[in-house]
Protein backbone atom coordinates (compact mmCIF):
# COMPACT_ATOMS: atom_id res chain seq x y z
CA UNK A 1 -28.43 67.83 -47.53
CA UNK A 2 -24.98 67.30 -46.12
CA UNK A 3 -23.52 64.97 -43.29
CA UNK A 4 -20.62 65.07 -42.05
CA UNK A 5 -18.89 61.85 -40.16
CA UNK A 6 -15.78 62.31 -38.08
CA UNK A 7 -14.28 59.95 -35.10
CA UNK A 8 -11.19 61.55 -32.85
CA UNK A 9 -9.32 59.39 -30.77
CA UNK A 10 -7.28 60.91 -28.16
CA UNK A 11 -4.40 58.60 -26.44
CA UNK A 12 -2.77 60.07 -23.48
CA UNK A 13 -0.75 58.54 -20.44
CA UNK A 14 1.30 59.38 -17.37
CA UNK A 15 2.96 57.46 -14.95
CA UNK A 16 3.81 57.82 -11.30
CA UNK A 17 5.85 54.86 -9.89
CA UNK A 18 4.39 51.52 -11.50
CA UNK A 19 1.07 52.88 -12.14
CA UNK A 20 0.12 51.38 -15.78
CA UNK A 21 -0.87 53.50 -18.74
CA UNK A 22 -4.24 54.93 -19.31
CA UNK A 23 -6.68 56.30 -22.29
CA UNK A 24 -9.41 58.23 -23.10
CA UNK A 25 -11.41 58.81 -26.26
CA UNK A 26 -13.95 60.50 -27.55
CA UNK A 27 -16.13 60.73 -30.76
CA UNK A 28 -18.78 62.97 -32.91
CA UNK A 29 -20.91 61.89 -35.96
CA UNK A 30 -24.34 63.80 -37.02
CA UNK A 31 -25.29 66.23 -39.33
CA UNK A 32 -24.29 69.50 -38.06
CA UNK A 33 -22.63 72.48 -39.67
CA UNK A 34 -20.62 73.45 -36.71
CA UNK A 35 -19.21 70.55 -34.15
CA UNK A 36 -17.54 71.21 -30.46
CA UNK A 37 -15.42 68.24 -28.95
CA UNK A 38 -13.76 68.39 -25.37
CA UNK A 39 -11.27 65.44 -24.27
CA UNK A 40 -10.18 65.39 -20.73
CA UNK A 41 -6.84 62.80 -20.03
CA UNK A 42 -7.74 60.33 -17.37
CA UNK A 43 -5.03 58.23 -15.60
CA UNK A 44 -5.76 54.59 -13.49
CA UNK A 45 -5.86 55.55 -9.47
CA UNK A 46 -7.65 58.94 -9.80
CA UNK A 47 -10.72 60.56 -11.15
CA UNK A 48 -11.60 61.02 -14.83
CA UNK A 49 -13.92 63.28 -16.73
CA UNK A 50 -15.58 63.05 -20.06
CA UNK A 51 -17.80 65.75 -21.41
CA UNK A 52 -18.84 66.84 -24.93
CA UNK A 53 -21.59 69.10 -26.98
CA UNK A 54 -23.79 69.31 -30.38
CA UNK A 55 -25.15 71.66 -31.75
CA UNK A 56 -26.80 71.93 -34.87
CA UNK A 57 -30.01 71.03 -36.86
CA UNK A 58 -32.18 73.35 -34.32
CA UNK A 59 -31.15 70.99 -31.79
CA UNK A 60 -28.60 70.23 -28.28
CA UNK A 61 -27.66 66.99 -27.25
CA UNK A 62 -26.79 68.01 -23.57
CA UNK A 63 -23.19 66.42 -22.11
CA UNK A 64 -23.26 63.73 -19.67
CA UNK A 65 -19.98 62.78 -17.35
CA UNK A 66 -19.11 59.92 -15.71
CA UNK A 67 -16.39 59.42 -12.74
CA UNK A 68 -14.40 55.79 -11.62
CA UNK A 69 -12.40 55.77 -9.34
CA UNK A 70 -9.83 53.34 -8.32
CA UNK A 71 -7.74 51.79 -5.43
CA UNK A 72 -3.88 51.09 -5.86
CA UNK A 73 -0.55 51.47 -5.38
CA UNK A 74 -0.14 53.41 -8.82
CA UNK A 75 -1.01 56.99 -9.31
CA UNK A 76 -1.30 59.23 -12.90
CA UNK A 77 -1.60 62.87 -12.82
CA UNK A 78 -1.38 65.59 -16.05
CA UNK A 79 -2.36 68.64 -16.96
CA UNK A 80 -5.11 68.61 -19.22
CA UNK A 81 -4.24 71.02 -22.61
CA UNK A 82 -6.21 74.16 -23.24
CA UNK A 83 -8.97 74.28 -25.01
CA UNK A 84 -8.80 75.94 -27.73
CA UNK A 85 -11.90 78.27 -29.54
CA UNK A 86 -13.74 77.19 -32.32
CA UNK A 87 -15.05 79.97 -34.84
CA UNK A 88 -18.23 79.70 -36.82
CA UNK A 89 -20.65 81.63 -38.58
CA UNK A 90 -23.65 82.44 -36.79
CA UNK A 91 -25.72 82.93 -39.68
CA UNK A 92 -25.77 79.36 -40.59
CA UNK A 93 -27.57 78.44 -37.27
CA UNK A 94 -31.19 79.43 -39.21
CA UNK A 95 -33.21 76.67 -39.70
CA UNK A 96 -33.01 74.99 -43.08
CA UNK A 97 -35.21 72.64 -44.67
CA UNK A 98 -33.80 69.63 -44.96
CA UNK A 99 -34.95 66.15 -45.38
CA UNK A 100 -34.08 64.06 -42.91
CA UNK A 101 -32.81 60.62 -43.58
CA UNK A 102 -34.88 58.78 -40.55
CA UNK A 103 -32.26 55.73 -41.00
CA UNK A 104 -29.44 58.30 -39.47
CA UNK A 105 -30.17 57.65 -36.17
CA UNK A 106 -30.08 54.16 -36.24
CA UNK A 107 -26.68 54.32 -37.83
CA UNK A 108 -25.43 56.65 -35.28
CA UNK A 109 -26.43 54.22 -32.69
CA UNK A 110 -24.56 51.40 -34.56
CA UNK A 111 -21.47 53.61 -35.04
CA UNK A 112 -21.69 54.35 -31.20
CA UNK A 113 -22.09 50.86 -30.24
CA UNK A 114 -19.12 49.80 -32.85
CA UNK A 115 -17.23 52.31 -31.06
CA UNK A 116 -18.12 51.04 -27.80
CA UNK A 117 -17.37 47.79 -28.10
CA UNK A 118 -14.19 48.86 -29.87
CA UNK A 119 -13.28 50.46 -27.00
CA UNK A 120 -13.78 48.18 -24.66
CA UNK A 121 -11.67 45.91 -26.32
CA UNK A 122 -8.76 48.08 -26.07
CA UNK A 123 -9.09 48.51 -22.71
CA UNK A 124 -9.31 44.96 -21.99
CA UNK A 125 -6.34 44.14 -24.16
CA UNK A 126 -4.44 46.87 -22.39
CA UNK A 127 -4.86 45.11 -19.11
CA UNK A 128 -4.42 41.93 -20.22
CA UNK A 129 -0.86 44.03 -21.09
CA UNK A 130 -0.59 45.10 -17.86
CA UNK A 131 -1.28 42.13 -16.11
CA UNK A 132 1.03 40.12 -18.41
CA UNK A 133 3.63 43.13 -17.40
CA UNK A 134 3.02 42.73 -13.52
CA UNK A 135 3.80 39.12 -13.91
CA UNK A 136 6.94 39.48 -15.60
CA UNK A 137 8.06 41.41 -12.78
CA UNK A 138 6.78 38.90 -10.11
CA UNK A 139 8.67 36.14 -12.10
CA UNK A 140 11.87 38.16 -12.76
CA UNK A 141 11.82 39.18 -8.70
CA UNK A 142 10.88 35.35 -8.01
CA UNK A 143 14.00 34.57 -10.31
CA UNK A 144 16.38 36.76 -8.67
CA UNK A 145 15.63 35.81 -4.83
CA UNK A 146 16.02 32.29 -6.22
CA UNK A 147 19.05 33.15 -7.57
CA UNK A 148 20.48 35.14 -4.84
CA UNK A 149 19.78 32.40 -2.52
CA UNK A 150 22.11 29.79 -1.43
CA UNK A 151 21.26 26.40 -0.83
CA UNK A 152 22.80 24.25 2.22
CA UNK A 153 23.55 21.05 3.15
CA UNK A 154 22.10 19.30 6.00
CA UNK A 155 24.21 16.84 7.98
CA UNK A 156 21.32 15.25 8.37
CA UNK A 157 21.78 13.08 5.12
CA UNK A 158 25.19 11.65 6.58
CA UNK A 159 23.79 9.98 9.74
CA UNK A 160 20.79 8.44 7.61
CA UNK A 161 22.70 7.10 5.32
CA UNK A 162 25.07 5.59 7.82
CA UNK A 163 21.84 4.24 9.66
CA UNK A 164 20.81 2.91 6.53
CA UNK A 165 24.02 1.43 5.62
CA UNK A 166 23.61 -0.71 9.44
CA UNK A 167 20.35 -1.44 8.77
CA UNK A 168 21.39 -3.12 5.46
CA UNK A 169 24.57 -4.89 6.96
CA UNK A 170 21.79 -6.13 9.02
CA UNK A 171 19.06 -7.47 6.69
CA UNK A 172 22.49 -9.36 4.89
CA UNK A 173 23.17 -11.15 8.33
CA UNK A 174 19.92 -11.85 8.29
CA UNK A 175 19.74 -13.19 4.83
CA UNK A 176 22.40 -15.63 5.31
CA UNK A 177 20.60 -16.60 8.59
CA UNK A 178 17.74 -17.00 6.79
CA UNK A 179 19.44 -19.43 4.44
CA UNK A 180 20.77 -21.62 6.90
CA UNK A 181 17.67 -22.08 8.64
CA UNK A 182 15.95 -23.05 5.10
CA UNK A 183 19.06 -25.92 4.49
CA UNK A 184 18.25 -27.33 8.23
CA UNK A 185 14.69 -27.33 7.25
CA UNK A 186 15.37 -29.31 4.48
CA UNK A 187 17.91 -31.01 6.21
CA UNK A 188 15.05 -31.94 9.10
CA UNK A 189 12.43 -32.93 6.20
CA UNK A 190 15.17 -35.64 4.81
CA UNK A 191 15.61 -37.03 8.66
CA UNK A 192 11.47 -36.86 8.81
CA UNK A 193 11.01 -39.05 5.80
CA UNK A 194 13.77 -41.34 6.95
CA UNK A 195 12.11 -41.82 10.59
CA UNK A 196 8.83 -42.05 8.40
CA UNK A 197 10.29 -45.09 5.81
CA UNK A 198 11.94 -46.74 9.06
CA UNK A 199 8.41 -46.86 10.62
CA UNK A 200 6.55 -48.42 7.86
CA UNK A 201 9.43 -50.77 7.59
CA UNK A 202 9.30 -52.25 11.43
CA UNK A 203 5.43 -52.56 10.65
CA UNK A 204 5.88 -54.52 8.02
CA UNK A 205 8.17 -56.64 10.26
CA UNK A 206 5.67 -56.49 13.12
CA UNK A 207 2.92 -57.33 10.62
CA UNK A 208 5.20 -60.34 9.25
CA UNK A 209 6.00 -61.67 12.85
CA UNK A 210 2.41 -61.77 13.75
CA UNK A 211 1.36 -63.57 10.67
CA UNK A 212 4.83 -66.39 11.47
CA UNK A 213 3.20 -66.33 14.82
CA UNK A 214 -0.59 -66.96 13.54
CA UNK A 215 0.97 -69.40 11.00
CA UNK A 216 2.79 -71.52 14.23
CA UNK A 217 -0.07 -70.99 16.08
CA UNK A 218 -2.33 -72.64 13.46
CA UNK A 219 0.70 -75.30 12.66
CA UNK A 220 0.71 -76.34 16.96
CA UNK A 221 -3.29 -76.50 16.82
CA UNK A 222 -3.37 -78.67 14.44
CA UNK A 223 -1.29 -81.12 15.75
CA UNK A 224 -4.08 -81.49 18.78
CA UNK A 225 -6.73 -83.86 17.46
CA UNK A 226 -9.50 -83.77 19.87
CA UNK A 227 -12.24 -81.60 20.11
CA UNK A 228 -11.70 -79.89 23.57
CA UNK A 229 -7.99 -78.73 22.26
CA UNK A 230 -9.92 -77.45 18.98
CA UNK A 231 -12.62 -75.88 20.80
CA UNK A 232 -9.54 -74.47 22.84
CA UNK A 233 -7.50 -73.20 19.73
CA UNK A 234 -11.06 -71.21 18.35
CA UNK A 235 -11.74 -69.63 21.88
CA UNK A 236 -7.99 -68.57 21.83
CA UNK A 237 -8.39 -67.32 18.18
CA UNK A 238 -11.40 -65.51 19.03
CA UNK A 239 -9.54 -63.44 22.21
CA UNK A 240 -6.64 -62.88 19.76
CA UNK A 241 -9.07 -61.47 16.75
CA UNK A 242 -10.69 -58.98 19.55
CA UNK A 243 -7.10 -58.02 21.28
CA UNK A 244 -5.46 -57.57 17.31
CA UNK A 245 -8.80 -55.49 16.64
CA UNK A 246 -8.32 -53.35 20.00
CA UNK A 247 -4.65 -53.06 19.50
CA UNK A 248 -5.25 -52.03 15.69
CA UNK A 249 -7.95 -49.44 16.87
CA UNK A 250 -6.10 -47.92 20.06
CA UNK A 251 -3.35 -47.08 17.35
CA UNK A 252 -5.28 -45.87 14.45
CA UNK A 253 -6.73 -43.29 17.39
CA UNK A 254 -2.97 -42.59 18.60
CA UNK A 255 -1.92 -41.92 14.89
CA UNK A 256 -4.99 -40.14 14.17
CA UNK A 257 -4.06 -37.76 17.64
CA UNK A 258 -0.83 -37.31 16.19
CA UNK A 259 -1.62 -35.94 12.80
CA UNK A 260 -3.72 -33.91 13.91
CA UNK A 261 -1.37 -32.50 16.28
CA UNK A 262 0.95 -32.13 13.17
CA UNK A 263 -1.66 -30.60 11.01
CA UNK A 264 -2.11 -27.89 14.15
CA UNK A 265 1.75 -27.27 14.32
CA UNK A 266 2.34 -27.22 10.66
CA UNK A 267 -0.62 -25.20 10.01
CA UNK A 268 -0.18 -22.66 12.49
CA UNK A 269 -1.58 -19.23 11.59
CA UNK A 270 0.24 -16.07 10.85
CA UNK A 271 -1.84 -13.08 11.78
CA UNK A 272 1.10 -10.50 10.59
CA UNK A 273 0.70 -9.41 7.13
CA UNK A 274 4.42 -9.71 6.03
CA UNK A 275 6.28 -8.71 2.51
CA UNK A 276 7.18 -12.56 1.58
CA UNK A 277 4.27 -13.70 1.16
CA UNK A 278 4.92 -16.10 -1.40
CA UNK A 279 7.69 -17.81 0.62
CA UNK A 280 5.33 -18.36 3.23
CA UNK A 281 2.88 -19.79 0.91
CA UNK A 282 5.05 -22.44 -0.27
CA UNK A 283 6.64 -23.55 2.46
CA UNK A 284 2.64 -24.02 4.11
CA UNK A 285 2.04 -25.90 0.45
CA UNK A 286 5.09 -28.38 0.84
CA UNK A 287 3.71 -28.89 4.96
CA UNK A 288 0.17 -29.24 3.78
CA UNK A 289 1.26 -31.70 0.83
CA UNK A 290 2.97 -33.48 2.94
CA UNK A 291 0.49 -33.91 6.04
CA UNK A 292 -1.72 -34.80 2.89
CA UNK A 293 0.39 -37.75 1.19
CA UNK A 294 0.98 -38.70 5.37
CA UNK A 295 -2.43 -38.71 6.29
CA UNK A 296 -3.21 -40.95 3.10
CA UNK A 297 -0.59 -43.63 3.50
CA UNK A 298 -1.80 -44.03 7.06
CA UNK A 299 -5.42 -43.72 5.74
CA UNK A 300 -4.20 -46.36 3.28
CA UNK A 301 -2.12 -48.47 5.39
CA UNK A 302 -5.12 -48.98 7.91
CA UNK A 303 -7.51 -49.89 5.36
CA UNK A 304 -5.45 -52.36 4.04
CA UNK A 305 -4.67 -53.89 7.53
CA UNK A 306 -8.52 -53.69 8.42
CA UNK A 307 -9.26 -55.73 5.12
CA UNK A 308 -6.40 -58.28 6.42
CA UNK A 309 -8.06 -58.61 9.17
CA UNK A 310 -11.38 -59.02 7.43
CA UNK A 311 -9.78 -61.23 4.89
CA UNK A 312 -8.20 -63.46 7.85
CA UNK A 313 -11.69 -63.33 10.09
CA UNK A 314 -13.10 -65.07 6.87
CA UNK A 315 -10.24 -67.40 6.62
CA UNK A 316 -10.44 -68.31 9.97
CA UNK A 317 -14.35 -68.74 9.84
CA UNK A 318 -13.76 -71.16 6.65
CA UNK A 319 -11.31 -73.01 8.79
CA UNK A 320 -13.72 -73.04 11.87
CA UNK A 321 -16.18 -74.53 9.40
CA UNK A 322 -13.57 -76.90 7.72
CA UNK A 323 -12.34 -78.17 11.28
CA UNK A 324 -16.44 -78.90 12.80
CA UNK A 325 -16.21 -80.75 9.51
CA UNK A 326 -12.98 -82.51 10.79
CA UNK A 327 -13.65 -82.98 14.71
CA UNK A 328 -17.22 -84.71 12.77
CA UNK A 329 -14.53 -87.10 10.94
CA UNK A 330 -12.35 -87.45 14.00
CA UNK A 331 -14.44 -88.56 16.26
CA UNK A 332 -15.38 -91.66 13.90
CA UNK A 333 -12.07 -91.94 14.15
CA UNK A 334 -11.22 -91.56 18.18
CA UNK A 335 -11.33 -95.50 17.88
CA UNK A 336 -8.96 -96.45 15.31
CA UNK A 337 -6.64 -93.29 16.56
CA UNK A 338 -6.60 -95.17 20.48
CA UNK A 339 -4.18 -97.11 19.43
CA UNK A 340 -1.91 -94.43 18.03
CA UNK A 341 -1.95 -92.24 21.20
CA UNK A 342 1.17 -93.14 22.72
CA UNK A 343 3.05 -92.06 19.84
CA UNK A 344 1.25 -89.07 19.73
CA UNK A 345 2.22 -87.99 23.27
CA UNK A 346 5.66 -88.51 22.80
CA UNK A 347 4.88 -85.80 19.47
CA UNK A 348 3.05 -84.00 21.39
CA UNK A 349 5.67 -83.59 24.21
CA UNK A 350 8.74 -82.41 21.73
CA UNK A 351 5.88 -79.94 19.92
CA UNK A 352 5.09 -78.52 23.24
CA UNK A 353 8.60 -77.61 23.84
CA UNK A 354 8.86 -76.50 20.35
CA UNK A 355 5.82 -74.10 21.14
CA UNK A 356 7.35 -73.04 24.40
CA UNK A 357 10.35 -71.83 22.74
CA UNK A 358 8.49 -70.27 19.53
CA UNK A 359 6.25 -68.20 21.96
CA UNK A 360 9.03 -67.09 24.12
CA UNK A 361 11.36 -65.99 20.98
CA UNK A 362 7.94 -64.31 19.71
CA UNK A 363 7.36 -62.45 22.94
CA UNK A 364 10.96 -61.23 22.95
CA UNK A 365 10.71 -60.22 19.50
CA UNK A 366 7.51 -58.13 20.30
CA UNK A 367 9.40 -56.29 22.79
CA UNK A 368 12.12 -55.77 20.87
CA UNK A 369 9.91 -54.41 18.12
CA UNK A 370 7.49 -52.50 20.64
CA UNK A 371 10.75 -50.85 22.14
CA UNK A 372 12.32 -49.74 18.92
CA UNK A 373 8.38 -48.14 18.04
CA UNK A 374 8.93 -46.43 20.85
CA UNK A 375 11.97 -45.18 20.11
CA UNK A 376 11.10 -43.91 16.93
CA UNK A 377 8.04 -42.38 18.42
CA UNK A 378 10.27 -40.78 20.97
CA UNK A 379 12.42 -39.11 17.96
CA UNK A 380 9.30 -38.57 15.69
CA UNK A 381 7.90 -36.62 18.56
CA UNK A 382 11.67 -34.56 19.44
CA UNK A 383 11.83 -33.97 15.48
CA UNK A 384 8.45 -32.40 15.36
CA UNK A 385 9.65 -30.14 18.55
CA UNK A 386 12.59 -29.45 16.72
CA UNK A 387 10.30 -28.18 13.59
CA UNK A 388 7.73 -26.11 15.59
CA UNK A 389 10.69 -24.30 17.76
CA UNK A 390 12.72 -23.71 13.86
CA UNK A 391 9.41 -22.38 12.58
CA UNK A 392 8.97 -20.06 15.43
CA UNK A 393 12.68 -18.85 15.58
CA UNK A 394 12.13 -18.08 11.17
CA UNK A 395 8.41 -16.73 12.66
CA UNK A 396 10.87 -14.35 15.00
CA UNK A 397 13.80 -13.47 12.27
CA UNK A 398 10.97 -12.59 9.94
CA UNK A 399 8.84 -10.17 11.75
CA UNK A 400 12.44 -8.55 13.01
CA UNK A 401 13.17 -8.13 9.35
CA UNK A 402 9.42 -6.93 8.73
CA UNK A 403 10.11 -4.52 10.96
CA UNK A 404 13.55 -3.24 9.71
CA UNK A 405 12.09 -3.12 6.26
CA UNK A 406 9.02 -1.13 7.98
CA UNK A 407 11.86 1.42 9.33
CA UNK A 408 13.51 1.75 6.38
CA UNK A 409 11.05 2.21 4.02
CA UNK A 410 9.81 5.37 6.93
CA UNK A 411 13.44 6.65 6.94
CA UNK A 412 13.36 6.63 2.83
CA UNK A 413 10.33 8.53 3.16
CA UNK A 414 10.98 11.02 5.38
CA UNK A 415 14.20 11.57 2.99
CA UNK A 416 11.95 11.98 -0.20
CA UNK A 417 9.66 14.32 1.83
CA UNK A 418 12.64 16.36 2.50
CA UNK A 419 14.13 16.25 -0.97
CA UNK A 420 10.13 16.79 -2.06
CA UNK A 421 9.90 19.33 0.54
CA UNK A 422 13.45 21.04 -0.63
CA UNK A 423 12.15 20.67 -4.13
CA UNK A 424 8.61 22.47 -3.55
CA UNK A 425 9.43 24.93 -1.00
CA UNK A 426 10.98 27.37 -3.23
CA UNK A 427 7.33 27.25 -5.76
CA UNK A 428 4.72 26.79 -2.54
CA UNK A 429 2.75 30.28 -0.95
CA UNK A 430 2.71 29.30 2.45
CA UNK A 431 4.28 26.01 3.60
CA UNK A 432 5.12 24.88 7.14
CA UNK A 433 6.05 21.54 8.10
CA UNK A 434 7.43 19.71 10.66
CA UNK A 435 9.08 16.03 11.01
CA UNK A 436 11.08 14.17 13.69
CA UNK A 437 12.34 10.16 13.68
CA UNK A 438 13.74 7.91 16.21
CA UNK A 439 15.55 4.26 16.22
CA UNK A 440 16.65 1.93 19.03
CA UNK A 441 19.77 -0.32 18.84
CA UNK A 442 21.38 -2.33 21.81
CA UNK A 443 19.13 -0.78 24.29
CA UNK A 444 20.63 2.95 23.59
CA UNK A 445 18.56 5.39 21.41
CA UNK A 446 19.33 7.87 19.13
CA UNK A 447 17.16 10.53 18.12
CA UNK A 448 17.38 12.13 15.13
CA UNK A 449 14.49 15.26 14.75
CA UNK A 450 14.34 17.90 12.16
CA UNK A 451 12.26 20.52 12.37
CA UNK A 452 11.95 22.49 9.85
CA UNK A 453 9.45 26.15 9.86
CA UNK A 454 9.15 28.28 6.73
CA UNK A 455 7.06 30.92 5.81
CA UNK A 456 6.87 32.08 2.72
CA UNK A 457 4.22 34.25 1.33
CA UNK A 458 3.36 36.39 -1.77
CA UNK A 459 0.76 38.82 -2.09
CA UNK A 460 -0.32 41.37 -4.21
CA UNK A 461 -2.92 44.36 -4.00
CA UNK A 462 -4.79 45.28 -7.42
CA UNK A 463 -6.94 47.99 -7.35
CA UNK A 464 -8.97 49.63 -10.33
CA UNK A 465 -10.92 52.34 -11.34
CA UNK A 466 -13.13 52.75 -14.14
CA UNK A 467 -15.44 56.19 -15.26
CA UNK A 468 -16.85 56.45 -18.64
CA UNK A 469 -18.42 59.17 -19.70
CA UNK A 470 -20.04 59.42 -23.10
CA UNK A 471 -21.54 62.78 -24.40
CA UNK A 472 -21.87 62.54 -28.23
CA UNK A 473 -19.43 59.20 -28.72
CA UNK A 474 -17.17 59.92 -25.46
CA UNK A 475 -15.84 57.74 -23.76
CA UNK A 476 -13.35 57.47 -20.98
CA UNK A 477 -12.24 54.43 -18.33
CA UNK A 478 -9.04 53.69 -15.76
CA UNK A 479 -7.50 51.51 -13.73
CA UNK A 480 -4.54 50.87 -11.33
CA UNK A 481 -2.80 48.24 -9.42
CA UNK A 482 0.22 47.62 -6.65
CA UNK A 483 2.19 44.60 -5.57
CA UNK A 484 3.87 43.81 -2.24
CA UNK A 485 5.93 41.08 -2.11
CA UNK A 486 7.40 39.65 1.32
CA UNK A 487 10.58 37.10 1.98
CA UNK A 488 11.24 34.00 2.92
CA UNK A 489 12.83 32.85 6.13
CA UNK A 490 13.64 28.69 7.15
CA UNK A 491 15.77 27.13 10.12
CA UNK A 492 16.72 23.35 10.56
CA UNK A 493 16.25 22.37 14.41
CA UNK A 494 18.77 19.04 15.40
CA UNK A 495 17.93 17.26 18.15
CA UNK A 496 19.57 14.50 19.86
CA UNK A 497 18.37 12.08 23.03
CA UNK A 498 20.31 9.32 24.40
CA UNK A 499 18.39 6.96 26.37
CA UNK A 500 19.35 3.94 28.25
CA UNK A 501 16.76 1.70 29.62
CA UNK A 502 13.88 4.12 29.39
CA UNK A 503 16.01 6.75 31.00
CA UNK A 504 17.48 10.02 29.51
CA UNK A 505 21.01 10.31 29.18
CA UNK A 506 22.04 13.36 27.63
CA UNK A 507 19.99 15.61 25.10
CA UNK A 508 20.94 18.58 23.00
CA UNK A 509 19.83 20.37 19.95
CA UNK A 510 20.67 22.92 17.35
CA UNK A 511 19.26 25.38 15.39
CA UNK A 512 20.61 26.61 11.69
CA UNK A 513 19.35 29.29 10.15
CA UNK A 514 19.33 29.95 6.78
């Protein structure tokens, strides 16, 4: 018993154009004593053909063929060799009596599928070759368009960066206007608290004048030593307790109205969402802080006059009781005092004058006092006025500089997505885009748009073929591919409208091609 084991592979390529390299291969294995092996070239973008014969061991494994056929813009073509005759001796095709290994088959089956799978794994490494190959060439062509193209300036650039350079000169004025607003605030805050300190200090005069006046007052009743001119002096203390309390609460509602109208002025809402926020937030903490410590020196200042008042209601109810107590004494003592009356009168005559004059350099002082309240009030109120129109002037300048910083940041945008755009055009497929700005100054408009249009697009046809055909270990596959690639083309558009009042002045453009 004899086997007999032999594998043929059979490489063989043409080329037309950039049509890739192809193979074929065949193989025989089995006991035999006389083999026959045919191996047709195949080539990627045509037809291939694999056929092969047995014969031996009283039996014929019949041929089997198998076409692919592919689509490209490669093409093979050969001429397939001559087959050549194989001699043998006829007189060992008798039948012979052998004993047949029944594990052959199996190992011809794992030899074929070895060789199958070996096969396929050339052919997939040779396209990964090919494909590897293919882009080479796209990069090298990529590399040499990028290379052979020029790159131009826009004159765009110059007129943004002037505009920016304006815009800048701006937002310095700006600044500095900005900083002389803040010193007049402060300055204004200083005059505030001065008007403020001058206030508290003509109520403490006012408050000190009243109680001179209560303590004459008290000093002139005493000196009357009946009961009808005490019962006069508590009547007239009374009326004066009420008109103090009236007078106390008619300006503890006119304060009140006022810092409330201060809290509405000071805390004024800002509905734009603007960059300095944090300014803005401090300058409504020092306000609030200081409607705060105002509303509680006023809150103070009242309570401490309302428990004055309390405190000298009490006194004056002690005294009420002490003098019933007295006017009891007195009149045991209307007799003994008959005799005294004469003297009295003449007292009683210089007091009155005394009282004349005290009340009329009181009521004189009142006005005086009353009139410089006023006053202050008057420049309280035409500070305050002052504040609110200041506020909404730095309200103004800062939503003008919102908005230049809002232009700005769109013109540095618009030159990144250029530069971006510049950057990524040469790497993008298929890119089109399209931008256009405009900016008003001193009622006159210039319009800068660019337009820019490219096309650029790549695209590449792969087609492929594959036939096997396996007749006794044959095997046989192909494959071919094409590439088109297309150019680019871009043009800048300029653009430029002057307007005046709404109106068009003049427009013109210009295209650049590149």
């Amino acid at each position: 018993m004899s086997f007999t084991k032999k594998t043929n592979y059979t490489v063989k390529s043409s080329s037309s154009g950039s049509a890739p390299r192809s193979f074929s291969s065949m193989s025989y294995s089995g006991p035999s004593v006389s083999r026959q092996s045919y191996s047709v070239r195949s080539s990627y973008g045509g037809a291939n053909r694999g056929m092969g014969s047995g014969l031996g061991g009283g039996s014929f494994i019949s041929s089997s063929s198998a076409y692919g056929l592919g689509m490209g813009m490669g093409m093979g073509t050969g001429v397939v060799a001559p087959i050549q005759a194989v001699t043998f001796n006829k007189s060992l095709l008798a039948p012979l009596n052998l004993e047949i290994d029944p594990n052959i088959q199996v190992v011809r089956t794992q030899e074929k599928e070895q060789i199958k799978s070996l096969n396929n794994r050339f052919a997939s490494f040779i396209d990964k070759v090919r494909f590897l190959e293919q882009q080479n060439k796209m990069l090298e062509t990529k590399w040499s368009l990028l290379q052979n193209q020029t790159a131009t300036r826009s004159n765009i650039d110059a007129m943004f960066e002037a505009y920016i350079s304006n815009l800048r000169r701006q937002l310095d004025s700006l600044g500095n206007d900005k900083m002389k607003l803040e010193a007049d605030l402060h300055n204004m805050q200083g005059l505030v608290e001065d008007f403020k300190n001058k206030y508290e200090d003509e109520i403490n005069k006012r408050t000190e004048c009243e109680n001179e006046f209560v303590l004459i007052k008290k000093d002139v009743d005493e000196a009357y030593m009946n009961k009808v001119e005490l019962e006069a002096k508590l009547e007239s203390l009374t009326d004066e307790i009420n008109f103090l309390r009236q007078i106390f609460e008619e300006e503890i509602r006119e304060l009140q109205s006022q810092i409330k109208d201060t809290s509405v002025v000071v805390e004024m809402d800002n509905s734009r969402n603007l960059d300095m926020d944090a300014i803005v937030a401090e300058v409504r903490a020092q306000y609030e802080d200081i409607a705060n410590r105002s509303r509680a020196e006023a809150e103070m200042w009242y309570k401490s006059k309302f428990e004055e008042i309390q405190t000298s209601a009490s006194k004056y109810g002690d005294d009420l009781r002490s003098t019933k107590t007295e006017i009891a004494d007195l009149n045991r003592m209307i007799q003994r005092l008959q005799s005294e009356i004469d003297s009295v009168k003449g007292q009683r005559a210089n007091l009155e004058n005394q009282i004349a004059e005290a009340e009329e350099r009181g009521e004189l002082a009142m006005r005086d006092a009353k009139g410089r309240i006023k006053d202050l009030e008057d420049a309280l109120q035409r500070a305050k006025q002052d504040m609110a129109r200041q506020i909404r002037e730095y309200q103004d300048l800062m939503n003008v500089k919102l908005a230049l910083d809002i232009e700005i940041a769109t013109y540095r945008k618009l030159l990144e997505g250029e530069e971006d755009r510049l950057a990524s055009g040469i790497k993008s497929i298929n890119i089109s885009k399209q931008s256009s700005s405009s900016m008003l100054l001193y009622h006159r408009r210039f319009v800068a748009s660019s337009g820019y249009g490219s096309y650029s697009s790549y695209s590449s046809g792969y087609g492929g073929g594959y036939g096997g055909g396996y007749s006794s270990g044959g095997y046989s596959s192909g494959s071919g591919y094409g590439d088109i690639v297309s150019q680019t083309k871009k043009s800048v558009v300029i653009k430029m409208i002057e307007t005046k009042d709404g109106r068009v002045v003049s427009e013109s453009s210009e295209v650049v091609q590149d």
